[in-house]
C-alpha atoms as a PDB file:
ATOM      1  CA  UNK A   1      16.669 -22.672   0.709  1.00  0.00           C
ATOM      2  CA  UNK A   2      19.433 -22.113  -1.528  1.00  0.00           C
ATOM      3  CA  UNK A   3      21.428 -25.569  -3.030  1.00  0.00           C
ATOM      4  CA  UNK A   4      24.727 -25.578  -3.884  1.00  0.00           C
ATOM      5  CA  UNK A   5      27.152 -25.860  -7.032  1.00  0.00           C
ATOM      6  CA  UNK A   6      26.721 -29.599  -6.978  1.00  0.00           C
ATOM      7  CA  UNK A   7      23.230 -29.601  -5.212  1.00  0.00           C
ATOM      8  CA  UNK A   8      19.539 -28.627  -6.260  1.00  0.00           C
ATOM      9  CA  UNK A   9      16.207 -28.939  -4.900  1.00  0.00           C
ATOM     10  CA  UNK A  10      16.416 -32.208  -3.020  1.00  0.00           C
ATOM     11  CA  UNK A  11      19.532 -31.499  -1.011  1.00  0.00           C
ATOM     12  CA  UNK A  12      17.062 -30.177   1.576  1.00  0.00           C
ATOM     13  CA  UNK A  13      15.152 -32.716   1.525  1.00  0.00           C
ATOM     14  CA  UNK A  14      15.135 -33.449   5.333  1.00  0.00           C
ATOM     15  CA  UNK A  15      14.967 -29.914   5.899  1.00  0.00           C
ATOM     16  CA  UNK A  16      11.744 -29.714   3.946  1.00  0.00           C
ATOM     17  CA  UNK A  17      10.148 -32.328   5.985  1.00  0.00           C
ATOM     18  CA  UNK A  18      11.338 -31.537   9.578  1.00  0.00           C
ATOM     19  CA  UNK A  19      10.774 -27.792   9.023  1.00  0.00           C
ATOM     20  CA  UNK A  20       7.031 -28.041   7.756  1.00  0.00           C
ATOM     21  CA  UNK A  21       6.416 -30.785  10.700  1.00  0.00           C
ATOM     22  CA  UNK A  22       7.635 -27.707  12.757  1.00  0.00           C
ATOM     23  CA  UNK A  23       5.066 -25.112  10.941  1.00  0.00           C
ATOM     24  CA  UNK A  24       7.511 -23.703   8.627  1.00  0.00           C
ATOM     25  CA  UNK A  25       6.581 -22.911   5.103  1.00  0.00           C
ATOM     26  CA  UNK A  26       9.755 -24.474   3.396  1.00  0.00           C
ATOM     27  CA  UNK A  27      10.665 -24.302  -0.293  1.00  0.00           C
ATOM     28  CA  UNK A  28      13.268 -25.514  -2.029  1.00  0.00           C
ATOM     29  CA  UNK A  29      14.520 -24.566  -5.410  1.00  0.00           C
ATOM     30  CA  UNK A  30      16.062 -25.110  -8.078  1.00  0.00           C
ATOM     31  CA  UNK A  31      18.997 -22.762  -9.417  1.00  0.00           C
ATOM     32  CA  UNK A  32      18.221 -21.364 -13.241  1.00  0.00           C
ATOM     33  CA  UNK A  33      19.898 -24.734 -14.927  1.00  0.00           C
ATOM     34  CA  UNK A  34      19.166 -27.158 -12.366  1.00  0.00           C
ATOM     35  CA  UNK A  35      16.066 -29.474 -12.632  1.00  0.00           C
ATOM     36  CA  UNK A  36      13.426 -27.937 -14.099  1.00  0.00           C
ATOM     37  CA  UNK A  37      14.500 -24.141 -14.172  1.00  0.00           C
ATOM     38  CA  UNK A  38      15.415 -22.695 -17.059  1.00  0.00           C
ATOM     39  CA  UNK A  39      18.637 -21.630 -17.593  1.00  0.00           C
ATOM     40  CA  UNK A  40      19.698 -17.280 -17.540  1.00  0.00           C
ATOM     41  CA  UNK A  41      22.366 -16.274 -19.987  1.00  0.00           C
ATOM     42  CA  UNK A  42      24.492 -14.421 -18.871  1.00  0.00           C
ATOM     43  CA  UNK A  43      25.540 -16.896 -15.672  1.00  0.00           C
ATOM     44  CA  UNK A  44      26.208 -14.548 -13.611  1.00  0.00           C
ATOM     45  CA  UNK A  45      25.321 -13.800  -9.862  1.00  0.00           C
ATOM     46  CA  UNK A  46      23.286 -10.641 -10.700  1.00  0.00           C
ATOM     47  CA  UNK A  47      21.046 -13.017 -13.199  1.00  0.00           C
ATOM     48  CA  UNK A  48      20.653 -15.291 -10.481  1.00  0.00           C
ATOM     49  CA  UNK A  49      20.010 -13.192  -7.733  1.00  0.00           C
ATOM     50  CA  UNK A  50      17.060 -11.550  -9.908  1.00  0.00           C
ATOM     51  CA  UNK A  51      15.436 -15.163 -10.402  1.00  0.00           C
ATOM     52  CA  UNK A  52      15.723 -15.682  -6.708  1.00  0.00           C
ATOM     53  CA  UNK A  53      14.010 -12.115  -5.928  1.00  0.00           C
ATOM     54  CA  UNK A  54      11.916 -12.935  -7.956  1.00  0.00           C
ATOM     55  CA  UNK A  55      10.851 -16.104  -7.241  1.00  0.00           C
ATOM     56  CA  UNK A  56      10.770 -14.491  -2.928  1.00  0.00           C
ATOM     57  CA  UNK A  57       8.319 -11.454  -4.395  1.00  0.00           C
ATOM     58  CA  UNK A  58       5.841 -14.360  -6.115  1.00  0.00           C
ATOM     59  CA  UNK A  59       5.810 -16.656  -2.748  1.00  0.00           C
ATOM     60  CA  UNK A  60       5.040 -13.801  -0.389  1.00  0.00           C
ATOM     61  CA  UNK A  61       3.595 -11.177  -2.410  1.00  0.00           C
ATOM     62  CA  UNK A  62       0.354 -11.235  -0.540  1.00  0.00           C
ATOM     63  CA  UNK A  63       2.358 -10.800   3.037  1.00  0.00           C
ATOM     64  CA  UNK A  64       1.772  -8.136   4.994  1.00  0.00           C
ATOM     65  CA  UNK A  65       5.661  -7.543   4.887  1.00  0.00           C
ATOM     66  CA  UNK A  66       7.156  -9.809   1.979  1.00  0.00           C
ATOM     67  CA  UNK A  67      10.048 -11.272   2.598  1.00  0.00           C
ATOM     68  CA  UNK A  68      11.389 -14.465   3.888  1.00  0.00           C
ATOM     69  CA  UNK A  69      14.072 -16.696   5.773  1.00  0.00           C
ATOM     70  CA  UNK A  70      16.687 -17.265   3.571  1.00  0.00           C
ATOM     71  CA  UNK A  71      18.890 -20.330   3.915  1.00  0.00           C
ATOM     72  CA  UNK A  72      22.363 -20.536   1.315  1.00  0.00           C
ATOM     73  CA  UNK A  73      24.828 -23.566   1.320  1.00  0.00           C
ATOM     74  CA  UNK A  74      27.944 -22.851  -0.202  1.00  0.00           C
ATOM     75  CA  UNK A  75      27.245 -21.553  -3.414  1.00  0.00           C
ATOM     76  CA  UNK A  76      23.463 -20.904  -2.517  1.00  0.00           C
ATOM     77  CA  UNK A  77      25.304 -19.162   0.387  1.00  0.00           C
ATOM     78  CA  UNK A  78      26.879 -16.578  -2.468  1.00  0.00           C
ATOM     79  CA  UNK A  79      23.420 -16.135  -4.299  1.00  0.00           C
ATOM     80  CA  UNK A  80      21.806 -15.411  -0.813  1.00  0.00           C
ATOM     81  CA  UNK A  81      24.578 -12.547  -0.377  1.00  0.00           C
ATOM     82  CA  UNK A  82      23.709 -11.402  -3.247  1.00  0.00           C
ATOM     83  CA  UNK A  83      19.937 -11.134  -2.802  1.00  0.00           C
ATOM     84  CA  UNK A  84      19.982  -9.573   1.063  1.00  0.00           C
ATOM     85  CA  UNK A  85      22.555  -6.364  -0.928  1.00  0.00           C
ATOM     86  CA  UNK A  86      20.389  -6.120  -3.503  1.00  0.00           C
ATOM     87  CA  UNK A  87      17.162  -6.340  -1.744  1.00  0.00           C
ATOM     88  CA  UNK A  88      17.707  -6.102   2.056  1.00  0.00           C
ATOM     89  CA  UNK A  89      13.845  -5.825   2.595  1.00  0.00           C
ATOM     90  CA  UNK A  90      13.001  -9.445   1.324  1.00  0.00           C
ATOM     91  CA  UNK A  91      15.144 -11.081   3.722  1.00  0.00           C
ATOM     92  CA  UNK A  92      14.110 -11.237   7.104  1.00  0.00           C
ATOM     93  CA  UNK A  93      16.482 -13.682   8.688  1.00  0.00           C
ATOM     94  CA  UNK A  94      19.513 -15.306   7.021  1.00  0.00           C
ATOM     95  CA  UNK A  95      21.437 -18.555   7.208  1.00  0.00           C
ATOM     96  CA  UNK A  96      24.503 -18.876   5.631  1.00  0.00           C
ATOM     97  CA  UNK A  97      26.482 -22.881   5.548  1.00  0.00           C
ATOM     98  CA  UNK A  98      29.709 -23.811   4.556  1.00  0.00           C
ATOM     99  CA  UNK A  99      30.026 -20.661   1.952  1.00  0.00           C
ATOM    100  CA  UNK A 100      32.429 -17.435   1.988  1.00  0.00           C
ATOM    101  CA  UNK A 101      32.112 -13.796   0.832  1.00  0.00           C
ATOM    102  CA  UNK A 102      33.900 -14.089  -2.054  1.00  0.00           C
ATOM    103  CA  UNK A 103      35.630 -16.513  -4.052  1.00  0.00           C
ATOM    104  CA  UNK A 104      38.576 -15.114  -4.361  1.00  0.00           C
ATOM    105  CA  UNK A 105      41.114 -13.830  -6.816  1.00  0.00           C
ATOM    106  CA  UNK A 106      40.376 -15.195 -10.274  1.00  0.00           C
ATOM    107  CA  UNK A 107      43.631 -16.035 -10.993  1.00  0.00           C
ATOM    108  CA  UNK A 108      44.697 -16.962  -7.910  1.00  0.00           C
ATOM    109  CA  UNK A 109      46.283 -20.681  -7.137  1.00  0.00           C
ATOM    110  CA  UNK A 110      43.994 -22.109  -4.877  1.00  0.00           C
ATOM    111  CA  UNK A 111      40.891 -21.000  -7.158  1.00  0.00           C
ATOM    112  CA  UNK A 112      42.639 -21.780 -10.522  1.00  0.00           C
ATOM    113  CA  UNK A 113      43.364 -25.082  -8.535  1.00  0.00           C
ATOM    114  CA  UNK A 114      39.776 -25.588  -7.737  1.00  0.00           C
ATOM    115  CA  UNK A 115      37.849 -24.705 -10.977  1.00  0.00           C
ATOM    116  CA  UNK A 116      40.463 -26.958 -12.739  1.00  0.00           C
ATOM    117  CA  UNK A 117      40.045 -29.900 -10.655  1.00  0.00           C
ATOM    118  CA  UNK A 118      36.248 -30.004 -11.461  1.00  0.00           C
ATOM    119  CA  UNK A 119      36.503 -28.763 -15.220  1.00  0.00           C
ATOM    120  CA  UNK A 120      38.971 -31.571 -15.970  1.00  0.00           C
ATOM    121  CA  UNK A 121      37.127 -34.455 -15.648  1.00  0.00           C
ATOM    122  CA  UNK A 122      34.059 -33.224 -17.683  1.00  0.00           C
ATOM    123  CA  UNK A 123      36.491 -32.256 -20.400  1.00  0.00           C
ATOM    124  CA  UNK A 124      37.352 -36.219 -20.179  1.00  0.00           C
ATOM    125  CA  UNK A 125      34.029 -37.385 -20.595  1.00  0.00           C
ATOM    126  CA  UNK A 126      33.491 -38.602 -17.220  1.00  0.00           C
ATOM    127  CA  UNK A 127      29.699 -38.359 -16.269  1.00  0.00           C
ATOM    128  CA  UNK A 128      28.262 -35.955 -13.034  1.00  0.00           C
ATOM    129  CA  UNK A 129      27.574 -39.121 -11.795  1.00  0.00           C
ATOM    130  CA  UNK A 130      31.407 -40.381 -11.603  1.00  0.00           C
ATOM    131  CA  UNK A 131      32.664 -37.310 -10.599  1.00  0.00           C
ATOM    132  CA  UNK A 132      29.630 -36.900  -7.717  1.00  0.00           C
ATOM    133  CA  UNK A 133      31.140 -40.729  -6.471  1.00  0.00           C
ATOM    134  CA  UNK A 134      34.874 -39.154  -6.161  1.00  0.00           C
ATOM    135  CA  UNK A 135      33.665 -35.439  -5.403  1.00  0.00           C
ATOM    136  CA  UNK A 136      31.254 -35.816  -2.371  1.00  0.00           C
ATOM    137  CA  UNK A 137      33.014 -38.482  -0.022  1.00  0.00           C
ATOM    138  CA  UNK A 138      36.387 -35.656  -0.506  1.00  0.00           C
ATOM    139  CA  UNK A 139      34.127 -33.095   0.777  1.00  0.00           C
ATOM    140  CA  UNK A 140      32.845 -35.022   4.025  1.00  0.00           C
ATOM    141  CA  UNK A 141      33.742 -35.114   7.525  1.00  0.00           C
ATOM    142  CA  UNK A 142      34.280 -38.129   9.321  1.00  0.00           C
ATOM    143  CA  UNK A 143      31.103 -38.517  11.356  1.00  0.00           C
ATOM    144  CA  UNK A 144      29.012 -37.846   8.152  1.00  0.00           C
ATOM    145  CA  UNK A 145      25.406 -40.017   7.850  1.00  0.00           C
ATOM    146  CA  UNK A 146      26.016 -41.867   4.961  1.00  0.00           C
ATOM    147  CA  UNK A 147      22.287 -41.698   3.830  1.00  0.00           C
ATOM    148  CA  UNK A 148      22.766 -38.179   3.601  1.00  0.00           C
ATOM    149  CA  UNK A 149      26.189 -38.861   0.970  1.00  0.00           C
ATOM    150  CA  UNK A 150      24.273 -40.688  -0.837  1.00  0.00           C
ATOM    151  CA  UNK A 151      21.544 -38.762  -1.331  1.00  0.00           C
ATOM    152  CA  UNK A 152      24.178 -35.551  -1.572  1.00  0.00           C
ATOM    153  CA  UNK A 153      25.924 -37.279  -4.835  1.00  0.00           C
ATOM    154  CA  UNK A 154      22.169 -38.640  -6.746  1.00  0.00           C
ATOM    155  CA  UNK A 155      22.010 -34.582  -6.503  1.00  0.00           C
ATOM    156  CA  UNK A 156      25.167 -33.937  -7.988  1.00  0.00           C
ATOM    157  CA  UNK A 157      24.372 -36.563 -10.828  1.00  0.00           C
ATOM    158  CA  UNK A 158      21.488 -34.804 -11.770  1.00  0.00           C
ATOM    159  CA  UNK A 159      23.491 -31.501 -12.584  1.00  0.00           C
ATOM    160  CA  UNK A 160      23.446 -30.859 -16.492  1.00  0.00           C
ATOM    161  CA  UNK A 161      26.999 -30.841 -17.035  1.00  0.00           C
ATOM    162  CA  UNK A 162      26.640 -27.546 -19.071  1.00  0.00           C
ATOM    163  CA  UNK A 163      25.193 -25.973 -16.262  1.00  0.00           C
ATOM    164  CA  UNK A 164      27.789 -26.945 -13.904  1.00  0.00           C
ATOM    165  CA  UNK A 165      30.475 -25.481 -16.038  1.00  0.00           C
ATOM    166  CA  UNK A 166      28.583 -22.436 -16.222  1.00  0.00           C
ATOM    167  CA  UNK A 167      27.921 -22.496 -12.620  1.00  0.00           C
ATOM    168  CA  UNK A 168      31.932 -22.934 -11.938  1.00  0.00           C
ATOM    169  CA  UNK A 169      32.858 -19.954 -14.405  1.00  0.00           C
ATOM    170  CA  UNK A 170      30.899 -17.812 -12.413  1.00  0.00           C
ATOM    171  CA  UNK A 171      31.896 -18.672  -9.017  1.00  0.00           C
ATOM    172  CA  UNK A 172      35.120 -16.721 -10.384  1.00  0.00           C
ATOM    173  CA  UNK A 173      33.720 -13.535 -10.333  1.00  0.00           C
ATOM    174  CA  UNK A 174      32.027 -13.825  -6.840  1.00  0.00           C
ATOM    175  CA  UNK A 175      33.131 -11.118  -4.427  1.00  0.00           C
ATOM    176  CA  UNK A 176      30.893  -9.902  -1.527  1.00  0.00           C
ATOM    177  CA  UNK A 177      33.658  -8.883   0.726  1.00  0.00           C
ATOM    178  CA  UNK A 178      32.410  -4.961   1.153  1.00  0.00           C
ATOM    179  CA  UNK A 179      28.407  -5.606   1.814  1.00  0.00           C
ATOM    180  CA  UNK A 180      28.677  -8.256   4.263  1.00  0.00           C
ATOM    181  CA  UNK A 181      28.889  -5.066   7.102  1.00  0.00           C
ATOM    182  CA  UNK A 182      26.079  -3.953   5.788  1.00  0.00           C
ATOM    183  CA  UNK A 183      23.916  -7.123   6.473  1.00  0.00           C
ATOM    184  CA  UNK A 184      21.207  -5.825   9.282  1.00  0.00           C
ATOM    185  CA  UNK A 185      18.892  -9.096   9.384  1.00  0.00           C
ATOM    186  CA  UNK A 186      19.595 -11.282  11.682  1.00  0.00           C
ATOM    187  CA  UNK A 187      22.471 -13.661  10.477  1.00  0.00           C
ATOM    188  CA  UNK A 188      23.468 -17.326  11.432  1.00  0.00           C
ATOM    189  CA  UNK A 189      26.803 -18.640  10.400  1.00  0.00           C
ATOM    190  CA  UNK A 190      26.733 -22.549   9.890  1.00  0.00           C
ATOM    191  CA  UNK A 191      30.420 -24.079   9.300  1.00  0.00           C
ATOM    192  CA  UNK A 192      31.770 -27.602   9.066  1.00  0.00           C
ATOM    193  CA  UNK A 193      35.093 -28.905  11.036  1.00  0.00           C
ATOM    194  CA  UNK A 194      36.424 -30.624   7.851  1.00  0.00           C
ATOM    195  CA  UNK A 195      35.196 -28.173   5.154  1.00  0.00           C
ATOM    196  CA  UNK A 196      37.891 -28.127   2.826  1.00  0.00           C
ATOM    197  CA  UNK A 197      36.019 -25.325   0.524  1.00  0.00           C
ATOM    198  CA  UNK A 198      34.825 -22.758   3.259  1.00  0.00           C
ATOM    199  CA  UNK A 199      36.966 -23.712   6.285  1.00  0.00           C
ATOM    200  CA  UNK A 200      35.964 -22.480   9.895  1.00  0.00           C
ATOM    201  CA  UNK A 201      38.307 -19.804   9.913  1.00  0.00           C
ATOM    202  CA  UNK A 202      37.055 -18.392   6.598  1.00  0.00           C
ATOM    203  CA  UNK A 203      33.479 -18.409   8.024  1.00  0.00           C
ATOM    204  CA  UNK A 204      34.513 -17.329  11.079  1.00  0.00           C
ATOM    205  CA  UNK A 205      36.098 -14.058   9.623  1.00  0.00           C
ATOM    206  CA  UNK A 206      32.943 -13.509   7.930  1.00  0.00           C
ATOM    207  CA  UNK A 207      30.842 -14.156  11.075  1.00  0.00           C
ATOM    208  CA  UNK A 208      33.321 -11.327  12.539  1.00  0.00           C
ATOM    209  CA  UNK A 209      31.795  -8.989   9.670  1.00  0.00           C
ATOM    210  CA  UNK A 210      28.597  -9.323   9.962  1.00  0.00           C
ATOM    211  CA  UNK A 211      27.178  -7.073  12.995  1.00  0.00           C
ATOM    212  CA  UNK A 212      25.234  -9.356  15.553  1.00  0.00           C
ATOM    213  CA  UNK A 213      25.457 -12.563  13.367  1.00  0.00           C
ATOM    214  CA  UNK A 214      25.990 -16.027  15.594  1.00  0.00           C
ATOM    215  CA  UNK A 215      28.379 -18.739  14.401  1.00  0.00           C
ATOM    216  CA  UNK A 216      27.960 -22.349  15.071  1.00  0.00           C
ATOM    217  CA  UNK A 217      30.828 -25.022  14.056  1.00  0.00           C
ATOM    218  CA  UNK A 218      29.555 -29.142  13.803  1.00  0.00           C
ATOM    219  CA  UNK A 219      32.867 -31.223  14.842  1.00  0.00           C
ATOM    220  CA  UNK A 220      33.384 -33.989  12.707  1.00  0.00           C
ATOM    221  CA  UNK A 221      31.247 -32.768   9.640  1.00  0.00           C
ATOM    222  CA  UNK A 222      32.249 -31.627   6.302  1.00  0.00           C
ATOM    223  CA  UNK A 223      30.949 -29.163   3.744  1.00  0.00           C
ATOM    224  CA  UNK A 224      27.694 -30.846   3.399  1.00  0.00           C
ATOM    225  CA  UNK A 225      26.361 -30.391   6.893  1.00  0.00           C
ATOM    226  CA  UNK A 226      22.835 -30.491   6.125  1.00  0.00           C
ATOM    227  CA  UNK A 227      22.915 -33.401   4.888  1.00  0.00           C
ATOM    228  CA  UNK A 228      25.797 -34.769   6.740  1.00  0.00           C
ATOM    229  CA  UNK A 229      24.616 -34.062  10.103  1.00  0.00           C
ATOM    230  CA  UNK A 230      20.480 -33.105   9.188  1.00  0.00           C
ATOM    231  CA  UNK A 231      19.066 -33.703  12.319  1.00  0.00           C
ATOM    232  CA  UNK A 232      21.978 -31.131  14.576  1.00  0.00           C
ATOM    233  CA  UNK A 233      21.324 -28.974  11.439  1.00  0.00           C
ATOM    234  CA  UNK A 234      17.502 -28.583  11.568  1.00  0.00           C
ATOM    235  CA  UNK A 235      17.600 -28.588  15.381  1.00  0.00           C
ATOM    236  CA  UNK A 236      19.870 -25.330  14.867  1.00  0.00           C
ATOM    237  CA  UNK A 237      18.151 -23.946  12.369  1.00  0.00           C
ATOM    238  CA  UNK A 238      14.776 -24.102  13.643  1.00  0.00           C
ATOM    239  CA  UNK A 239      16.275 -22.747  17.291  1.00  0.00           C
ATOM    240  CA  UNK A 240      17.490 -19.971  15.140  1.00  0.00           C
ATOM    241  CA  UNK A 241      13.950 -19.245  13.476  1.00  0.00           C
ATOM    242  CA  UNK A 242      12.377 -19.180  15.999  1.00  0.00           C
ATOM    243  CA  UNK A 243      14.483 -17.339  18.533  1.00  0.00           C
ATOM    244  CA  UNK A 244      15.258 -14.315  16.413  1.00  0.00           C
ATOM    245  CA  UNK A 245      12.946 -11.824  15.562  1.00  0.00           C
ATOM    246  CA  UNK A 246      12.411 -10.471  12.054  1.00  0.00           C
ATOM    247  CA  UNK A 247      14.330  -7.802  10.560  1.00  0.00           C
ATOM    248  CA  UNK A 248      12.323  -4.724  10.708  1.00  0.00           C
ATOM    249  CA  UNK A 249      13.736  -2.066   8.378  1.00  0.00           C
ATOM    250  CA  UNK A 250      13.833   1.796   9.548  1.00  0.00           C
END
């Protein structure tokens, strides 16, 4: 499982739980920067989709067929893409929530918009932890769990501001437009009513991509539906694992 921008290893924290109660294997981790990863120079989505093979090859490397389920919220979401076109073999089912296939164009409004309106407040000296108390309830739907927003912004405090400016600088350069029709596991498409940062139509577009992929939309949740809405998340999930077989490459 695969945290966002703002996230790390204990945004899935109910989805650790209820999945292993369920006889999952779950794991959780930490993006190079976040907790206790080291940080990759360059940022870039290439660096960290090589930690994340990586760290997929050292969990399963005594399977019979290595590889796992792989699970990517919003930016997660883009570092997942990344993995399943670099190494389609590793990934046997994927998940993709409240993410697109590409950022966008650099210098385009909405983006310059975006990266600006989470740069500026670092640049005057407010604290991850001021900006999580503004930045997460924005990002909610109305029906969110508000255990699960407060939980979502003691993530987003955590982030090493350096990190999360690196993090932001490469979300720029994200584009994953052209592979997503080339996706062959099995692919579930997770989108929030009142995401403002990967709307249902943009996920719906990219559910339209992906060949055989399933797209599931929670009313009255925001971008952070696993944590906004964790139990109708893990019941979908875990419907999903189970019900689909794994990808079997030819």
């Amino acid at each position: 499982m695969l945290h966002g921008i703002g996230g790390g290893h204990l945004a899935f924290a109910p989805q650790l739980e209820t999945l292993a109660q369920a006889g999952f294997r779950a794991v959780s981790w930490d993006m190079p920067g976040y907790g206790h990863s080291d940080p990759i120079e360059p940022y870039t989505f290439k660096g960290l989709a090589e930690k994340c093979i990586e760290l997929i090859q050292g969990l399963t490397h005594t399977a019979s067929r290595p590889g796992v389920s792989l699970v990517g919220h919003s930016m997660g979401g883009m570092v997942a893409q990344e993995v399943v076109a670099r190494r389609p073999d590793l990934v046997h089912r994927l998940v993709l929530c409240g993410t697109s296939g590409a950022f966008g164009k650099p210098d385009g409004d909405w983006q310059q918009s975006f990266v600006a309106s989470r740069m500026a407040p670092l640049q005057a000296g407010t604290t991850m932890a001021e900006l999580a108390a503004t930045l997460v309830p924005s990002m909610a739907g109305p029906k969110a769990l508000p255990e699960g927003l407060r939980l979502a912004e003691h993530c987003m405090a955590q982030v090493s501001p350096a990190t999360y400016r690196r993090a932001l600088e490469a979300l720029v350069g994200f584009n994953r437009q052209e592979s997503l029709g080339l996706i062959a596991a099995p692919t579930l498409l997770i989108a929030g009513e009142h995401d403002p940062n990967a709307p249902p139509k943009v996920m719906q577009r990219m559910a339209e991509r992906i060949p055989g992929s399933r797209y599931v939309e929670f009313s009255g949740i925001g971008h952070l539906m696993n944590l906004e809405a964790p139990d109708d998340f893990d019941q979908t999930l875990i419907e999903f694992l189970r019900e689909t077989p794994q990808h079997r490459l030819h």
